[in-house]
PDB file of N, CA and C in Angstrom:
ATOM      1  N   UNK A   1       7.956   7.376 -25.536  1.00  0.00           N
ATOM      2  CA  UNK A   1       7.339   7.239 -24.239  1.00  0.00           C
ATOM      3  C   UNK A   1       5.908   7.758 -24.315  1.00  0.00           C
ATOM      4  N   UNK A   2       4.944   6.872 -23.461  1.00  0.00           N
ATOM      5  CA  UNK A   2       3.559   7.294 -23.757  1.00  0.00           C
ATOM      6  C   UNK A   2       3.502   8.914 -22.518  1.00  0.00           C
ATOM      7  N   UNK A   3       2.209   9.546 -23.250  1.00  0.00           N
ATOM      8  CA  UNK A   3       2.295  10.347 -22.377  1.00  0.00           C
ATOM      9  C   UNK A   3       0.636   9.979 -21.573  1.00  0.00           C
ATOM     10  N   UNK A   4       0.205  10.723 -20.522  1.00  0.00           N
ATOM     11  CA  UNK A   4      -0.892  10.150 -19.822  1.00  0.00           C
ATOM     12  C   UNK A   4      -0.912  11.414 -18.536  1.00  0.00           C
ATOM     13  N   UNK A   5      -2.577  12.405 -19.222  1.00  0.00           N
ATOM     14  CA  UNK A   5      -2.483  13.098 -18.054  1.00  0.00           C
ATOM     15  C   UNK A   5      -3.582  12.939 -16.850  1.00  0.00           C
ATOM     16  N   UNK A   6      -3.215  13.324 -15.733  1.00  0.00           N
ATOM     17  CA  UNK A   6      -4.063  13.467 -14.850  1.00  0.00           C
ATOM     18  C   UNK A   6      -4.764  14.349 -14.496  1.00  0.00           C
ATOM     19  N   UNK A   7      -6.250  14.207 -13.573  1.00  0.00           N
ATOM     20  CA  UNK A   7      -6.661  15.707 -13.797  1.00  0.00           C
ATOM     21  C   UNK A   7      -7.208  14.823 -11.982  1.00  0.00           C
ATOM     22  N   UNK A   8      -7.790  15.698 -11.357  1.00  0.00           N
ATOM     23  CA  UNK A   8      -8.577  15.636 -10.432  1.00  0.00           C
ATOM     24  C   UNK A   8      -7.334  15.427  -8.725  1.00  0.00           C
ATOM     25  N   UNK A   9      -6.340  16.144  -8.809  1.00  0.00           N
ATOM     26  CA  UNK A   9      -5.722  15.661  -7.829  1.00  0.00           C
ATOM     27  C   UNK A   9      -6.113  16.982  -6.323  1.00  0.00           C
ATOM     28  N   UNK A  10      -6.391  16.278  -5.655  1.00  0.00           N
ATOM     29  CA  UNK A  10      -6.994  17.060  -4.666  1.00  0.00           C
ATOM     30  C   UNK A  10      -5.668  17.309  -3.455  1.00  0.00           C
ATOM     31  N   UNK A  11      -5.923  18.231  -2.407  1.00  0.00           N
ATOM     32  CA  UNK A  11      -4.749  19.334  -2.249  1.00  0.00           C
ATOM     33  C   UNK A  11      -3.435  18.805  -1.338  1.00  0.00           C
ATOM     34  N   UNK A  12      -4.212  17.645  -0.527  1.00  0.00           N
ATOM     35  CA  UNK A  12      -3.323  16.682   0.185  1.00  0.00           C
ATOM     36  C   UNK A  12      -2.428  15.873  -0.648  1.00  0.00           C
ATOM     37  N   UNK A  13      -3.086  15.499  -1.709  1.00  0.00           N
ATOM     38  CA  UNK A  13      -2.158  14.730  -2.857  1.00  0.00           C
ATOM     39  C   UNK A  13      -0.840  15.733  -3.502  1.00  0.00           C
ATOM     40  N   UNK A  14      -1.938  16.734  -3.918  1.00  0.00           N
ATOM     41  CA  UNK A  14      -0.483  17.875  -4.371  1.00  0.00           C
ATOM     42  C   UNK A  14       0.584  17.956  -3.694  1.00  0.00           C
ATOM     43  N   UNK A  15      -0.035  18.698  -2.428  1.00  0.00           N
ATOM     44  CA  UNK A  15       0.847  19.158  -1.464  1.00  0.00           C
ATOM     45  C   UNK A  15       1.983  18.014  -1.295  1.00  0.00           C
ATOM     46  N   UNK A  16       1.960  16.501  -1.016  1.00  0.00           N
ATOM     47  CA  UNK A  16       2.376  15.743  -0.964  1.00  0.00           C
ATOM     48  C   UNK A  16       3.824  15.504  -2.512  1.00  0.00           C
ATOM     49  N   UNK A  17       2.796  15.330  -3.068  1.00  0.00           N
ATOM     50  CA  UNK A  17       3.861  15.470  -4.633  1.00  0.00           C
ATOM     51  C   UNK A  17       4.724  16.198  -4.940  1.00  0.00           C
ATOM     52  N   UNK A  18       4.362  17.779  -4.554  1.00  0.00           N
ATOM     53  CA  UNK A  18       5.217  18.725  -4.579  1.00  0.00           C
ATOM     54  C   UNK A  18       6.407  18.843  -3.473  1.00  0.00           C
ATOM     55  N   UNK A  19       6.144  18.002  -2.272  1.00  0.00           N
ATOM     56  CA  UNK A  19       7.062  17.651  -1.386  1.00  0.00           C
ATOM     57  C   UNK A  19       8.147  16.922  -1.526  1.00  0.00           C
ATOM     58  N   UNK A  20       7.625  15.770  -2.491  1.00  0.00           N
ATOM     59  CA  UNK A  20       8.075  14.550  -2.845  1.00  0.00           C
ATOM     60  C   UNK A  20       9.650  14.983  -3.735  1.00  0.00           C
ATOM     61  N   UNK A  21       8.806  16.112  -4.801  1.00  0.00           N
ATOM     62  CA  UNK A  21       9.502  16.392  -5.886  1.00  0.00           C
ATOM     63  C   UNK A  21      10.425  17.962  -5.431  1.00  0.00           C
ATOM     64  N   UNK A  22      10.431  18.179  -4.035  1.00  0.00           N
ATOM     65  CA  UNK A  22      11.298  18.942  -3.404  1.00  0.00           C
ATOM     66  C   UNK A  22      12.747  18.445  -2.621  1.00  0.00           C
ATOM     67  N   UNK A  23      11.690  17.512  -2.231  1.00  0.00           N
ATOM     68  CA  UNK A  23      12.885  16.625  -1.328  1.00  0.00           C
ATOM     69  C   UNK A  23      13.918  15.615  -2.070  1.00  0.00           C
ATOM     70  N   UNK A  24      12.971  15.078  -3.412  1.00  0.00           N
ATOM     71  CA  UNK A  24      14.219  14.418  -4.177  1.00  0.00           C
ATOM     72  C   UNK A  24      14.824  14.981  -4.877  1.00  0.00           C
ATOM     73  N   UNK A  25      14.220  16.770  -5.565  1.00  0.00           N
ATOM     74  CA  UNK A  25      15.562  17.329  -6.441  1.00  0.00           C
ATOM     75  C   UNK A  25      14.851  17.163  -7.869  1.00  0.00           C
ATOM     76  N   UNK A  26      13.564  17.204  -7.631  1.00  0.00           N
ATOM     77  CA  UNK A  26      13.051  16.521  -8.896  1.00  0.00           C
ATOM     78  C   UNK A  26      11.690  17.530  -9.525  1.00  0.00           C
ATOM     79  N   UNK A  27      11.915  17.004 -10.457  1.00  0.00           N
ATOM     80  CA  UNK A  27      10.514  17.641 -11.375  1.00  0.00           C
ATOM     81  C   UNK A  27       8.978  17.318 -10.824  1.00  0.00           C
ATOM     82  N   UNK A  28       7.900  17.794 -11.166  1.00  0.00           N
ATOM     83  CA  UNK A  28       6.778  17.158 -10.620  1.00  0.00           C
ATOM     84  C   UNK A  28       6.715  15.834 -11.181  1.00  0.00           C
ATOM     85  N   UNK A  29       6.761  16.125 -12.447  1.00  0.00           N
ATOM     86  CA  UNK A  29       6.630  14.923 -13.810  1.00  0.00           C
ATOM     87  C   UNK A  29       7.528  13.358 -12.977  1.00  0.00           C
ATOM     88  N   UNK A  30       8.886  14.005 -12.821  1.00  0.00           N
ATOM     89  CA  UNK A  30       9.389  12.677 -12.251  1.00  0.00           C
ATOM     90  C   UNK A  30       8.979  12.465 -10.675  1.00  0.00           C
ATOM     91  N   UNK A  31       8.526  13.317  -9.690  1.00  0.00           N
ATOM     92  CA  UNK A  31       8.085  12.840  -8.518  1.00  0.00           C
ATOM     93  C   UNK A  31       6.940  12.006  -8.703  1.00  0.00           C
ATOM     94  N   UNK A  32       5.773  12.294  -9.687  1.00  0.00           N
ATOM     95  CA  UNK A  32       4.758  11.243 -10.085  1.00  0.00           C
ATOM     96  C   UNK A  32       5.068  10.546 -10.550  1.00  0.00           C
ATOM     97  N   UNK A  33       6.109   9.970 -11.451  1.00  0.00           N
ATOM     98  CA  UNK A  33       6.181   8.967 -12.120  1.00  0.00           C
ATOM     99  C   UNK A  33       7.127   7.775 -10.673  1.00  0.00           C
ATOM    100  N   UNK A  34       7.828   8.612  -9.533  1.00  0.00           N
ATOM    101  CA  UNK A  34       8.486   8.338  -9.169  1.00  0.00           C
ATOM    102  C   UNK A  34       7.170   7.637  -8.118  1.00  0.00           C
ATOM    103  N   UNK A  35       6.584   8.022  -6.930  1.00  0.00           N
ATOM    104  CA  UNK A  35       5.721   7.866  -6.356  1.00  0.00           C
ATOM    105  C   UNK A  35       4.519   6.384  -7.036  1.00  0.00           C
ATOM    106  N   UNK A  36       4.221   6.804  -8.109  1.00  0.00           N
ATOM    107  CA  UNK A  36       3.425   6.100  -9.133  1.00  0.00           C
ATOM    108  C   UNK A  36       4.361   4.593  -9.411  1.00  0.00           C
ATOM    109  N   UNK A  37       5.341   4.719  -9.417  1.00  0.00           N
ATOM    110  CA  UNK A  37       6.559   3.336  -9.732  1.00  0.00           C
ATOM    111  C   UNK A  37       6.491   2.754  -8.166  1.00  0.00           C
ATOM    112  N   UNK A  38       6.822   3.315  -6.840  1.00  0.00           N
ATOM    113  CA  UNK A  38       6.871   2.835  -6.107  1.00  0.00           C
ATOM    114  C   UNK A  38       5.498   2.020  -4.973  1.00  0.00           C
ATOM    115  N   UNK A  39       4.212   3.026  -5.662  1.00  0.00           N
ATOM    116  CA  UNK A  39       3.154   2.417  -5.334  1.00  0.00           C
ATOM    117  C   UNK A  39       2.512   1.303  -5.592  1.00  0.00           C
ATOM    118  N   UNK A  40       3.006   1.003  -7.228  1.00  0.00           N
ATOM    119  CA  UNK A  40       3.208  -0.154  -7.886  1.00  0.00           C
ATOM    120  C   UNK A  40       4.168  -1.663  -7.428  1.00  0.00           C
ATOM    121  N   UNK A  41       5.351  -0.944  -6.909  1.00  0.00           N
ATOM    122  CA  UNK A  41       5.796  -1.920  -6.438  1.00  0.00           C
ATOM    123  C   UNK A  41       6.997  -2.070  -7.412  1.00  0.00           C
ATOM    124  N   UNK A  42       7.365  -1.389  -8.331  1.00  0.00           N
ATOM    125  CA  UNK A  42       8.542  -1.336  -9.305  1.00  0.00           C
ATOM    126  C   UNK A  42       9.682  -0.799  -8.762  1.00  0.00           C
ATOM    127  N   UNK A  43       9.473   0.138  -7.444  1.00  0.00           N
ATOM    128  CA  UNK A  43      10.804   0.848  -7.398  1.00  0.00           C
ATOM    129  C   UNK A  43      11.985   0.356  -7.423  1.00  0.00           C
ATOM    130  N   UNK A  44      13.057   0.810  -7.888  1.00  0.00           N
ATOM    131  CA  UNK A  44      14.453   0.162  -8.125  1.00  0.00           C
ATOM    132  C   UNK A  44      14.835  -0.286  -6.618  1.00  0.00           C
ATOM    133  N   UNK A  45      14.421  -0.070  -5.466  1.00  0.00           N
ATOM    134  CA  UNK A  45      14.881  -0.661  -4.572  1.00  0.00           C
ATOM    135  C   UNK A  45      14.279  -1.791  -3.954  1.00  0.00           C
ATOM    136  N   UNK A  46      13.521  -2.736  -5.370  1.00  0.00           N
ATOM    137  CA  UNK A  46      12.719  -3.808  -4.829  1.00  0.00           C
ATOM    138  C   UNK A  46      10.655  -3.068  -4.701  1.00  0.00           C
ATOM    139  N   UNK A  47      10.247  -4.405  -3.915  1.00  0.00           N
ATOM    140  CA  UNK A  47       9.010  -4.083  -3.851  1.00  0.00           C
ATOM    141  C   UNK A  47       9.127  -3.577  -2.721  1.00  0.00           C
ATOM    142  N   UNK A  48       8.026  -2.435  -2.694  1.00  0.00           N
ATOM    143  CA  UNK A  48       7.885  -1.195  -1.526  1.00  0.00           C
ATOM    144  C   UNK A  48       6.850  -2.277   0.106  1.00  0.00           C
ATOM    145  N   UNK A  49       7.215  -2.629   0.908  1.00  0.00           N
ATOM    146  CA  UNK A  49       6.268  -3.266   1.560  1.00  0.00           C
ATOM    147  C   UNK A  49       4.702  -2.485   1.521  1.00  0.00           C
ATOM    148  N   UNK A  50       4.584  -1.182   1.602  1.00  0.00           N
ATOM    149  CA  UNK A  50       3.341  -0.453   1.644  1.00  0.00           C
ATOM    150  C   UNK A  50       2.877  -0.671   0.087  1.00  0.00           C
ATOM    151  N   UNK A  51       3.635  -1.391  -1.087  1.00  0.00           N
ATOM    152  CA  UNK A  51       2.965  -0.863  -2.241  1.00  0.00           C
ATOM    153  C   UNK A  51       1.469  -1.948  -2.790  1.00  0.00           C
ATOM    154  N   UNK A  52       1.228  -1.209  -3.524  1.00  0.00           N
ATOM    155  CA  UNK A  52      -0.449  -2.134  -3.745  1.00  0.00           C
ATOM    156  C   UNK A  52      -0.630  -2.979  -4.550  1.00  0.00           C
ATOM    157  N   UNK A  53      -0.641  -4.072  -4.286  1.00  0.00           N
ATOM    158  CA  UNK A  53      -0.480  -4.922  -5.322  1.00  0.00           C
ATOM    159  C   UNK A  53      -1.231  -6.038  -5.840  1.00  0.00           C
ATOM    160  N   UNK A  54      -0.783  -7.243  -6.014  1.00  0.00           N
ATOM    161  CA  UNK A  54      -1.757  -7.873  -6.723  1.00  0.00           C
ATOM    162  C   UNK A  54      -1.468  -9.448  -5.675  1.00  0.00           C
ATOM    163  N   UNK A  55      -0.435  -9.666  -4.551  1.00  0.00           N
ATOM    164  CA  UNK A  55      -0.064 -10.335  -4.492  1.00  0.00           C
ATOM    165  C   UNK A  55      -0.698 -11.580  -4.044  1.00  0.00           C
ATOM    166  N   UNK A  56      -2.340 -10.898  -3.098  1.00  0.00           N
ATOM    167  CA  UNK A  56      -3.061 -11.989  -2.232  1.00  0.00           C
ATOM    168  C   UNK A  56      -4.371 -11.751  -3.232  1.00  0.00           C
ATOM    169  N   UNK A  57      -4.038 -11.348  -4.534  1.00  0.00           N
ATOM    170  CA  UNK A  57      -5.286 -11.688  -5.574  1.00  0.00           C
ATOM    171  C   UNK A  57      -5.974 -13.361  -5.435  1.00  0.00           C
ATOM    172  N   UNK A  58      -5.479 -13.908  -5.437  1.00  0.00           N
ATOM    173  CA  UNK A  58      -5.665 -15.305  -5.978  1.00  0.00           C
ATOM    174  C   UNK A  58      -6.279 -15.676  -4.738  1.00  0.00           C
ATOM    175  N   UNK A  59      -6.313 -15.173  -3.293  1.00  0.00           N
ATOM    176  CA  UNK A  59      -7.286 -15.436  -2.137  1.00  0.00           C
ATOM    177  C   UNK A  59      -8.433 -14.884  -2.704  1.00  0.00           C
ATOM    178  N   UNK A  60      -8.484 -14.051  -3.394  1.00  0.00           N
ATOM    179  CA  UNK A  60      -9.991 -13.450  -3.066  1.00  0.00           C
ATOM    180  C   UNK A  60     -10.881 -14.653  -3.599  1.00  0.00           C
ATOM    181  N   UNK A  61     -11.925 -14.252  -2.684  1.00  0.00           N
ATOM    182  CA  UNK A  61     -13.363 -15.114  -3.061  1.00  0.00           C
ATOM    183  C   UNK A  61     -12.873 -16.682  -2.715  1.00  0.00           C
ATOM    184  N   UNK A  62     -11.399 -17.177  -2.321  1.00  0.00           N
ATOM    185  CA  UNK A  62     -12.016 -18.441  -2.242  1.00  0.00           C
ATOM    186  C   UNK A  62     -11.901 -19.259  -1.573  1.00  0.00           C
ATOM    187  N   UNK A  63     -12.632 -18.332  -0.002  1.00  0.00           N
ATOM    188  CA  UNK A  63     -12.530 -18.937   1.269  1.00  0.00           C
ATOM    189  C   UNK A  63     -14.202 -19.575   1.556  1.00  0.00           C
ATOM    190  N   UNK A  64     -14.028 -20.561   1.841  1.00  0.00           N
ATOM    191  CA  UNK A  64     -15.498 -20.861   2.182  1.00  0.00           C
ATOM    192  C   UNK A  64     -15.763 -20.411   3.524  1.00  0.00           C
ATOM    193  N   UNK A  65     -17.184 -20.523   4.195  1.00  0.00           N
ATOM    194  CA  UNK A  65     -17.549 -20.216   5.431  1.00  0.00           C
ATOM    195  C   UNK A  65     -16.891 -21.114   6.407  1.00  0.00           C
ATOM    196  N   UNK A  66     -17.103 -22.428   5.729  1.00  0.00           N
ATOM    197  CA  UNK A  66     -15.564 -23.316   6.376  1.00  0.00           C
ATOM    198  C   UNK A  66     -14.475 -23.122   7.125  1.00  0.00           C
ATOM    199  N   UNK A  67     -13.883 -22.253   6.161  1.00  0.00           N
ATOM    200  CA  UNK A  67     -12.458 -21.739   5.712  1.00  0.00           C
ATOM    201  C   UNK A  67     -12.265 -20.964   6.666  1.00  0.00           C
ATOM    202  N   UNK A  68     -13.310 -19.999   6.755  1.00  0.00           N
ATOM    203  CA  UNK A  68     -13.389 -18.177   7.226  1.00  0.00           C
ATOM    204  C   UNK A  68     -13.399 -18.866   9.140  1.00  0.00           C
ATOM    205  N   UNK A  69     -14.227 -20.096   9.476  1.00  0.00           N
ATOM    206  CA  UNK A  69     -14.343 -19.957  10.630  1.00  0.00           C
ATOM    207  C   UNK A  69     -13.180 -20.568  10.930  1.00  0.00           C
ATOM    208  N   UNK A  70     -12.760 -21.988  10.549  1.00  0.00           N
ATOM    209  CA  UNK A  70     -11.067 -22.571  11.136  1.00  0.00           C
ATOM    210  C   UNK A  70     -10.060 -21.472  11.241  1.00  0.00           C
ATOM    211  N   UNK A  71      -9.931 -20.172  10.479  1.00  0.00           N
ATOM    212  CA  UNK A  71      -8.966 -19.470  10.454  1.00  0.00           C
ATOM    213  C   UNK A  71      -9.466 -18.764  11.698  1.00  0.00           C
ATOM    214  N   UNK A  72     -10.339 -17.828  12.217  1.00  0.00           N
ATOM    215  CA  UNK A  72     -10.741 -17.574  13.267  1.00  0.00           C
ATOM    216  C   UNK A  72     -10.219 -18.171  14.401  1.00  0.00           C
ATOM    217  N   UNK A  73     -10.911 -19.714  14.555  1.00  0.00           N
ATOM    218  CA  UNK A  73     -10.830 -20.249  15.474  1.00  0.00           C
ATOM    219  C   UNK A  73      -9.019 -20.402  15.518  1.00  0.00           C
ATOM    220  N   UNK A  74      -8.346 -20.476  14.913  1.00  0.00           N
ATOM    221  CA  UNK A  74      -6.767 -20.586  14.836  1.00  0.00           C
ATOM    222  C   UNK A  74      -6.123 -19.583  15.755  1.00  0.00           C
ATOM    223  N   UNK A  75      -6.767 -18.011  14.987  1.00  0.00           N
ATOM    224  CA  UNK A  75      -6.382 -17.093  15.763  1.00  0.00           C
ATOM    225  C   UNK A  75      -6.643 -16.538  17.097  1.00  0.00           C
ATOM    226  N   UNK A  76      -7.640 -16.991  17.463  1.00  0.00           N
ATOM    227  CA  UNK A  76      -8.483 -16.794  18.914  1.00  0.00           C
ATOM    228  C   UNK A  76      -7.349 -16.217  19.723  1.00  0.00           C
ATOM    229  N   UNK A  77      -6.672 -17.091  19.535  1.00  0.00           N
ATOM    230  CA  UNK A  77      -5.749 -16.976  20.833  1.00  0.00           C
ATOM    231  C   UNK A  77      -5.044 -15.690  21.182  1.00  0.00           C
ATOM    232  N   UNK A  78      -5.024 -15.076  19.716  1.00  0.00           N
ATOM    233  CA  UNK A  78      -3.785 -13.733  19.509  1.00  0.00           C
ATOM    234  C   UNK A  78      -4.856 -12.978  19.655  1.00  0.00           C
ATOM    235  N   UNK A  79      -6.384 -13.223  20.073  1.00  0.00           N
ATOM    236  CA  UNK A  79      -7.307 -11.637  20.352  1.00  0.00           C
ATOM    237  C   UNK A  79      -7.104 -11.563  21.877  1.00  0.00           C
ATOM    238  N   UNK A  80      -6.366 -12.757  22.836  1.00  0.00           N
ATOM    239  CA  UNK A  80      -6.407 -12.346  24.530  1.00  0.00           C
ATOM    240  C   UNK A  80      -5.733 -11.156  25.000  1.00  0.00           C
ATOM    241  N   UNK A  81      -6.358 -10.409  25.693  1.00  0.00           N
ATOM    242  CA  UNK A  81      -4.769  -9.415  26.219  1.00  0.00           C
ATOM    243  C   UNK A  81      -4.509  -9.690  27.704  1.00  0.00           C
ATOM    244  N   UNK A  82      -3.281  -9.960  27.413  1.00  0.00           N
ATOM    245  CA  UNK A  82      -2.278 -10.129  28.531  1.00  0.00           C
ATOM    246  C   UNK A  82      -2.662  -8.577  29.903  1.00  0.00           C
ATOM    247  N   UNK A  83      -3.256  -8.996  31.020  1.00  0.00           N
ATOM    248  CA  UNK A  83      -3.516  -7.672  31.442  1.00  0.00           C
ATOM    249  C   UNK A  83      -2.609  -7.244  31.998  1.00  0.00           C
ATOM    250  N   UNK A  84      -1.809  -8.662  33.085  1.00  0.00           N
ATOM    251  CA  UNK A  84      -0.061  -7.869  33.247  1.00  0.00           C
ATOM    252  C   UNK A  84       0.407  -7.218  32.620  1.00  0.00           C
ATOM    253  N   UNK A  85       0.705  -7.092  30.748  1.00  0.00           N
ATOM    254  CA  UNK A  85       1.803  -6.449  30.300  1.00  0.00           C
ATOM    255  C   UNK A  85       0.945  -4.969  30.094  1.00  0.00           C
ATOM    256  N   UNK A  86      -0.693  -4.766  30.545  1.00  0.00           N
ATOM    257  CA  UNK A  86      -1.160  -3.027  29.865  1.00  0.00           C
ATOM    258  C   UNK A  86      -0.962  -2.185  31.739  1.00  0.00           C
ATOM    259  N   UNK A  87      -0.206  -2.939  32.502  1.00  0.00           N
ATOM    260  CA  UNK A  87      -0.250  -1.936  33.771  1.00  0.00           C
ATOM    261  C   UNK A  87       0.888  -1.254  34.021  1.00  0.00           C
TER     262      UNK A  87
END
């Protein structure tokens, strides 16, 4: 197994990790590797909906100005607010 260290983790991240690796019963080593798998999108329980991925790669860059305004104009409708339902 490769090994791979990290350096620069700032205190919200720790704090977080060390939570991680409290609440599951676990080592730090495996709460990062654990956290790190699921951010990826590997976790054994499928892909994580929050995890980061690669999936709308193949959109990038290749909307034309075209493109960018029909989709707009599509959505228009879902920017109205209903003022009955905010009283």
């Amino acid at each position: 197994m490769q090994q791979l260290s990290l350096r620069g983790f700032e205190k919200e991240l720790e704090r977080a990790l060390r939570e991680t690796a409290r609440r599951e019963g676990v080592s730090l080593n495996r709460a990062a590797l654990l956290l790190m798998r699921r951010g990826a999108g590997l976790g054994s329980e499928g892909p994580s909906p929050t995890a980061v991925g690669n999936a709308l790669d193949s959109f990038v860059g290749r909307w034309s100005a075209a493109d960018e305004r029909r989709v707009l104009a599509a959505i228009e409708p879902c920017e109205a607010i209903d003022e009955a339902l905010w009283k």
